[in-house]
Structure formats: structure tokens, C-alpha cells
N, C-alpha and C. Protein backbone atom coordinates (compact mmCIF):
# COMPACT_ATOMS: atom_id res chain seq x y z
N UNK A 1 0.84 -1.19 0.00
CA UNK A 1 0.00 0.00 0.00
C UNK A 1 0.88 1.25 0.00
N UNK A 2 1.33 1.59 1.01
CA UNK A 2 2.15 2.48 1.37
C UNK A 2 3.76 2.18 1.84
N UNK A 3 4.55 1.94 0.65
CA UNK A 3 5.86 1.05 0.87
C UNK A 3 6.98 2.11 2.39
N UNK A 4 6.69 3.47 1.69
CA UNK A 4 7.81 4.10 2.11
C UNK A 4 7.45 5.62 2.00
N UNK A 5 8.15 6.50 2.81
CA UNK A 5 7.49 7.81 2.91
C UNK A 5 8.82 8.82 3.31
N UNK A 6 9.24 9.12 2.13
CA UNK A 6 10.09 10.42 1.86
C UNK A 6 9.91 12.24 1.72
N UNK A 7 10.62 13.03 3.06
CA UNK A 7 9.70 14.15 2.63
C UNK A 7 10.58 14.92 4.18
N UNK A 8 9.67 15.81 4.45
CA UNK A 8 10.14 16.65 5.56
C UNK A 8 10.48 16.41 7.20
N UNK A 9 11.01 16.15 8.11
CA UNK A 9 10.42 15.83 9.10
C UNK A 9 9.93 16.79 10.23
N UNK A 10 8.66 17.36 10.30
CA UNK A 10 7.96 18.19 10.77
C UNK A 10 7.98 18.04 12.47
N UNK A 11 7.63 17.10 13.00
CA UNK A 11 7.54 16.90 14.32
C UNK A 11 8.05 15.60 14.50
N UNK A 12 8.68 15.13 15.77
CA UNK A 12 9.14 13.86 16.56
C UNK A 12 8.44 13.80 17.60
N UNK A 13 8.59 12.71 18.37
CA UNK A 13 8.62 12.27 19.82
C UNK A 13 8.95 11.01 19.93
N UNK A 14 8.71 10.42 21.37
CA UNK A 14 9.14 9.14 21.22
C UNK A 14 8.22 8.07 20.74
N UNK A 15 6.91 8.42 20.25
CA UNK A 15 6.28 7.41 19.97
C UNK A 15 5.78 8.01 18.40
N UNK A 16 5.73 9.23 18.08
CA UNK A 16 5.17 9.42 17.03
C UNK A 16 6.55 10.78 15.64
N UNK A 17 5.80 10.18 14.94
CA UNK A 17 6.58 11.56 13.92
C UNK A 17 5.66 11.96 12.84
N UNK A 18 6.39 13.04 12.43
CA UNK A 18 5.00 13.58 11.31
C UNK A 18 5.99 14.04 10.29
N UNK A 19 5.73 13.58 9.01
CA UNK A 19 6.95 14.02 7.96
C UNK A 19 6.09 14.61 6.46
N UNK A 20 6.44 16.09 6.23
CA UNK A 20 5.65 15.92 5.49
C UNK A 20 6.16 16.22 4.05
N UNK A 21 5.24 15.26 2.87
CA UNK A 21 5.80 14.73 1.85
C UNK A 21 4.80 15.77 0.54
N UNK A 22 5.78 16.62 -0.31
CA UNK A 22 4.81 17.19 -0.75
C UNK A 22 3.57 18.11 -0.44
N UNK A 23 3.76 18.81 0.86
CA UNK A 23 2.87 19.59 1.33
C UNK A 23 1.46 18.70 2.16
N UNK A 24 1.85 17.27 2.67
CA UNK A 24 0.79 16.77 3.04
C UNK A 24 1.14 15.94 4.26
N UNK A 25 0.87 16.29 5.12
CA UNK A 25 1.34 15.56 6.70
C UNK A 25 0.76 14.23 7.27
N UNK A 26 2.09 13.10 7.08
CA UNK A 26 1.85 11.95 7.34
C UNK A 26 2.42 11.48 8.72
N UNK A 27 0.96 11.22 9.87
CA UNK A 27 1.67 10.97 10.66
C UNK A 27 1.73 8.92 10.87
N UNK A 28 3.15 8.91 11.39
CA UNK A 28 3.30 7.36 11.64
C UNK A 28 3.77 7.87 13.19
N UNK A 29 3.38 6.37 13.38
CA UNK A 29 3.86 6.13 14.72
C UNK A 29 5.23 5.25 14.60
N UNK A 30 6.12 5.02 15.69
CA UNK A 30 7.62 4.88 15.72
C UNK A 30 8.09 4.14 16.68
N UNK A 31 8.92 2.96 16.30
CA UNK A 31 9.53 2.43 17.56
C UNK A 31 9.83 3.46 18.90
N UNK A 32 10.16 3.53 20.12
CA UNK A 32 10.46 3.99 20.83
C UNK A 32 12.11 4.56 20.36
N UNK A 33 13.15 3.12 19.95
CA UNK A 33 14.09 3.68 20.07
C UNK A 33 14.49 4.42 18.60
N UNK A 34 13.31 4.90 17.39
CA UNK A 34 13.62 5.36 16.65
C UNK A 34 14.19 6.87 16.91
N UNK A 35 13.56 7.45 17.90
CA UNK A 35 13.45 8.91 18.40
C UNK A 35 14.91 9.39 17.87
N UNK A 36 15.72 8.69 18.78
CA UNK A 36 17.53 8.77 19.02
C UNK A 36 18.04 8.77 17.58
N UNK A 37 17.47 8.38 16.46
CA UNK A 37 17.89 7.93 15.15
C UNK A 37 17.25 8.94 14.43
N UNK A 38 16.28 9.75 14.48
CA UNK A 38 16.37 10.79 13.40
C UNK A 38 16.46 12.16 13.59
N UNK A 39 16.99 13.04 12.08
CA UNK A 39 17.62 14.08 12.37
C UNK A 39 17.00 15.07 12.56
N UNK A 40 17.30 15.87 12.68
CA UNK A 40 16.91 17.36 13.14
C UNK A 40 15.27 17.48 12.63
N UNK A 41 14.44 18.17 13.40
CA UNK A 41 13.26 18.80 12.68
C UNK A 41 13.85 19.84 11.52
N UNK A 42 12.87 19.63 10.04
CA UNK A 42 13.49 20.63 9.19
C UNK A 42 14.33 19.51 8.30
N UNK A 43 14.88 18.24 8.67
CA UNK A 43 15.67 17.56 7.55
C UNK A 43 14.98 16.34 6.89
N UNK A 44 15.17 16.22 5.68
CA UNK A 44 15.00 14.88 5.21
C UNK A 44 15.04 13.74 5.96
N UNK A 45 13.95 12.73 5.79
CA UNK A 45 14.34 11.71 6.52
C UNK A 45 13.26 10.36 5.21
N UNK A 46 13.56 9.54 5.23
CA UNK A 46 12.57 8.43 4.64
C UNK A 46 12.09 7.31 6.04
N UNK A 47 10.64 7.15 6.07
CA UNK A 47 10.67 6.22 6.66
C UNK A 47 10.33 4.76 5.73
N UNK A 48 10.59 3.61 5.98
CA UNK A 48 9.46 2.32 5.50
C UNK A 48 8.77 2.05 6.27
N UNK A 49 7.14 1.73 5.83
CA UNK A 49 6.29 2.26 6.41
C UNK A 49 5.34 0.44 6.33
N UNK A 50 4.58 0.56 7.70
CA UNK A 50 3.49 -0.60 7.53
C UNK A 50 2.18 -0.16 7.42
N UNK A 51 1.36 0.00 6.45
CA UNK A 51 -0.04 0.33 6.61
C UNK A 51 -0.88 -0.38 7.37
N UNK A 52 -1.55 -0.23 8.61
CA UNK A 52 -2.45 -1.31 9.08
C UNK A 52 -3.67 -0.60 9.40
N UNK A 53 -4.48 -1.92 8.96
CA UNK A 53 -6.04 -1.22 8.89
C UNK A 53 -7.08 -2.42 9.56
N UNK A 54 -7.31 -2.49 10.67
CA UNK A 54 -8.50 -3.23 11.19
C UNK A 54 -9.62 -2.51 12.02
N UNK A 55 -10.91 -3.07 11.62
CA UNK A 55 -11.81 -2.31 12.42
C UNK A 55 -12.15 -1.31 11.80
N UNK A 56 -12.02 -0.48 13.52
CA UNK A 56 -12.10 0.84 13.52
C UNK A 56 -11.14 1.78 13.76
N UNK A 57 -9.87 1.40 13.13
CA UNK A 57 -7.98 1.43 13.19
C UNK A 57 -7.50 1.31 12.07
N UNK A 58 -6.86 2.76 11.76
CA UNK A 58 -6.07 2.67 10.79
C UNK A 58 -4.88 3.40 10.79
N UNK A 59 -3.89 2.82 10.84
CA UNK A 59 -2.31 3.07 11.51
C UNK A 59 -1.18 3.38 10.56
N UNK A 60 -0.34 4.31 10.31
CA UNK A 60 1.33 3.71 9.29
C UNK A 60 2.28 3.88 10.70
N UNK A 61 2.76 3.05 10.36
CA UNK A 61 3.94 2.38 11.12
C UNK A 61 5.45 2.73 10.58
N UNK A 62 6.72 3.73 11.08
CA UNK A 62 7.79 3.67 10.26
C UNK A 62 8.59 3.28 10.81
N UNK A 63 9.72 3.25 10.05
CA UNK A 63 10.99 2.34 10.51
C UNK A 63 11.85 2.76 9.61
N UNK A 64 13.03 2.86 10.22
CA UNK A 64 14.40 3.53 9.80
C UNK A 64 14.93 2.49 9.01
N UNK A 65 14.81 1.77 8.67
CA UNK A 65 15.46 0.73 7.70
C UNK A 65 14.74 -0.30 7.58
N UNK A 66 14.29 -1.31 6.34
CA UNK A 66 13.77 -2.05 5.96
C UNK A 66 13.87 -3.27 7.13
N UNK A 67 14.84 -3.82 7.39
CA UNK A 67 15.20 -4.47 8.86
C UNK A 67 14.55 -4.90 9.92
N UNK A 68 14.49 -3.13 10.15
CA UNK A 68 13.28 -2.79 11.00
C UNK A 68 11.76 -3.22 10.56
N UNK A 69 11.40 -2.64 9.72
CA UNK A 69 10.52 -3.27 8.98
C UNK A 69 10.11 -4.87 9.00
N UNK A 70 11.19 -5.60 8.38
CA UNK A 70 10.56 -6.99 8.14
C UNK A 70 10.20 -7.50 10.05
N UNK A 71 11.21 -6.75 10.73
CA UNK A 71 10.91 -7.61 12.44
C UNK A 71 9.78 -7.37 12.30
N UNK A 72 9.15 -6.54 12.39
CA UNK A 72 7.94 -5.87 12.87
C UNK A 72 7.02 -6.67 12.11
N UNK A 73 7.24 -6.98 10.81
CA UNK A 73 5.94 -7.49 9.80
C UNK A 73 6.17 -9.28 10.71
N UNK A 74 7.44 -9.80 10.79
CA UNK A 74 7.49 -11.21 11.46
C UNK A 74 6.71 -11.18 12.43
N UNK A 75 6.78 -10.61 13.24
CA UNK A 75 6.21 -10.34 14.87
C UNK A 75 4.75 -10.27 14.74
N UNK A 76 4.01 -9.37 13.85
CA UNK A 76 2.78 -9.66 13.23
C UNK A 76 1.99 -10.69 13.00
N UNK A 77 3.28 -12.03 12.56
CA UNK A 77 2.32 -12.96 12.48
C UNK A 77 2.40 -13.88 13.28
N UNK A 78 2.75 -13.57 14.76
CA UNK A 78 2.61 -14.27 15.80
C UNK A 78 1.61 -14.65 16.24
N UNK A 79 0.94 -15.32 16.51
CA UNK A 79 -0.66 -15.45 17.28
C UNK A 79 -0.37 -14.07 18.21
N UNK A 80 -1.43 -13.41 18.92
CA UNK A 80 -1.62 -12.71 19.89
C UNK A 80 -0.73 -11.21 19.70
N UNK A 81 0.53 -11.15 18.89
CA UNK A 81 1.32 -10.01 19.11
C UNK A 81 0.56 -9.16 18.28
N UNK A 82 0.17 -7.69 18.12
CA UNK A 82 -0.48 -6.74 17.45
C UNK A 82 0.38 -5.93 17.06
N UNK A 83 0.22 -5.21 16.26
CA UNK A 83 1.42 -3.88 15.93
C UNK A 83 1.58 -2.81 17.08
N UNK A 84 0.68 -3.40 18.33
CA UNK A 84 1.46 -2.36 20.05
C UNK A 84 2.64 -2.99 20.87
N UNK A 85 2.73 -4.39 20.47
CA UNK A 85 3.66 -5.39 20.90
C UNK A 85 4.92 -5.45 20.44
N UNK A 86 4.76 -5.71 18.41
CA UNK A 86 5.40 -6.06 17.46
C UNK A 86 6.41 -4.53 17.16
N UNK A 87 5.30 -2.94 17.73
CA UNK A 87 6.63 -2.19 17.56
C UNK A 87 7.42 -2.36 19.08
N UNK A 88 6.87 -2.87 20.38
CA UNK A 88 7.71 -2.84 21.25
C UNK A 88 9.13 -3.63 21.41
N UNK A 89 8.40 -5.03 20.13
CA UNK A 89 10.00 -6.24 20.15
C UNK A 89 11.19 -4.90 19.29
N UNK A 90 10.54 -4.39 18.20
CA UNK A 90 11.54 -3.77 17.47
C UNK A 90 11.91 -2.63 18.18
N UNK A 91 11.47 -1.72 19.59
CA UNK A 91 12.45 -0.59 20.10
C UNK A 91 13.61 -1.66 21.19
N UNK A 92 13.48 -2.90 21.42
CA UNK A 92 13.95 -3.23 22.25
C UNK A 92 15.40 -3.46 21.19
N UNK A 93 15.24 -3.91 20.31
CA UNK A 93 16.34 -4.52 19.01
C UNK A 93 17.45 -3.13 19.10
N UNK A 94 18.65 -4.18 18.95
CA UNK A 94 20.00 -2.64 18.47
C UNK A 94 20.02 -3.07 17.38
């Protein structure tokens, strides 16, 4: 759906970022230990991104490197782990 998301990075924190691509503000949510890993508000950054959509939930998920990425998509298909779990295995990861 949404492979990857290249563009501004507008706001951080430790759980969320907002980058915006083309004049249009995408917010994902973020490993914990991504925070420490990106640069300045004001610089380029790409995230790879997980689209998730259940219910009444619809989420993008980024990650500083594809890596990151595939843990997170593995962890997914655990019985029971959700993408609140699956980003917690990946802030724990160096």
C-alpha cells in the first residue's frame, strides 16, 4: 500500500513523527528507540512504512530501515502479538 514515505520531518517524539511529503502531513507512529535515530526537525528523513487497517484502526507504522521493517511485519504474524507489541519487540532490538 504504502511502501515508504520520503519528505520533511515536521515533528518527533518518542512514539510518534509527522513528515511531510509534498505539502501533506503523514503521521506514523515509531519504535520507541527510533526517536535517538532521526535528524533534526526541518531535515530529510525516509521512513518504510506498515499500513495497518483493522476495524475501527487505521495506523502507518515507520521504521528507519527495511530491517526494521521486516521484524515488525514477522512479529505480526505471531498469534496474539499486534502492531502495540510487534513495535515494542523492534524498540527493544539494536
Amino acid at each position: 500500500m504504502i511502501s515508504f514515505l520520503k519528505g520533511v520531518l515536521k515533528v518527533k517524539d518518542s512514539k510518534q513523527a509527522v513528515v511531510d511529503v509534498n505539502d501533506v502531513g503523514y503521521s506514523v507512529d515509531i519504535p520507541a528507540s527510533a526517536k535517538d535515530k532521526l535528524p533534526a526537525i526541518g531535515a530529510e528523513i525516509t521512513f518504510y512504512t506498515h499500513y495497518y487497517c483493522r476495524d475501527n484502526e487505521v495506523k502507518l507504522y515507520g521504521f528507519t530501515s527495511r530491517d526494521e521493517l521486516k521484524v515488525f511485519e514477522a512479529a505480526l504474524t505471531v498469534k496474539g502479538i499486534g502492531p502495540t507489541g510487534a513495535l515494542n519487540i523492534v524498540s527493544k532490538l539494536s
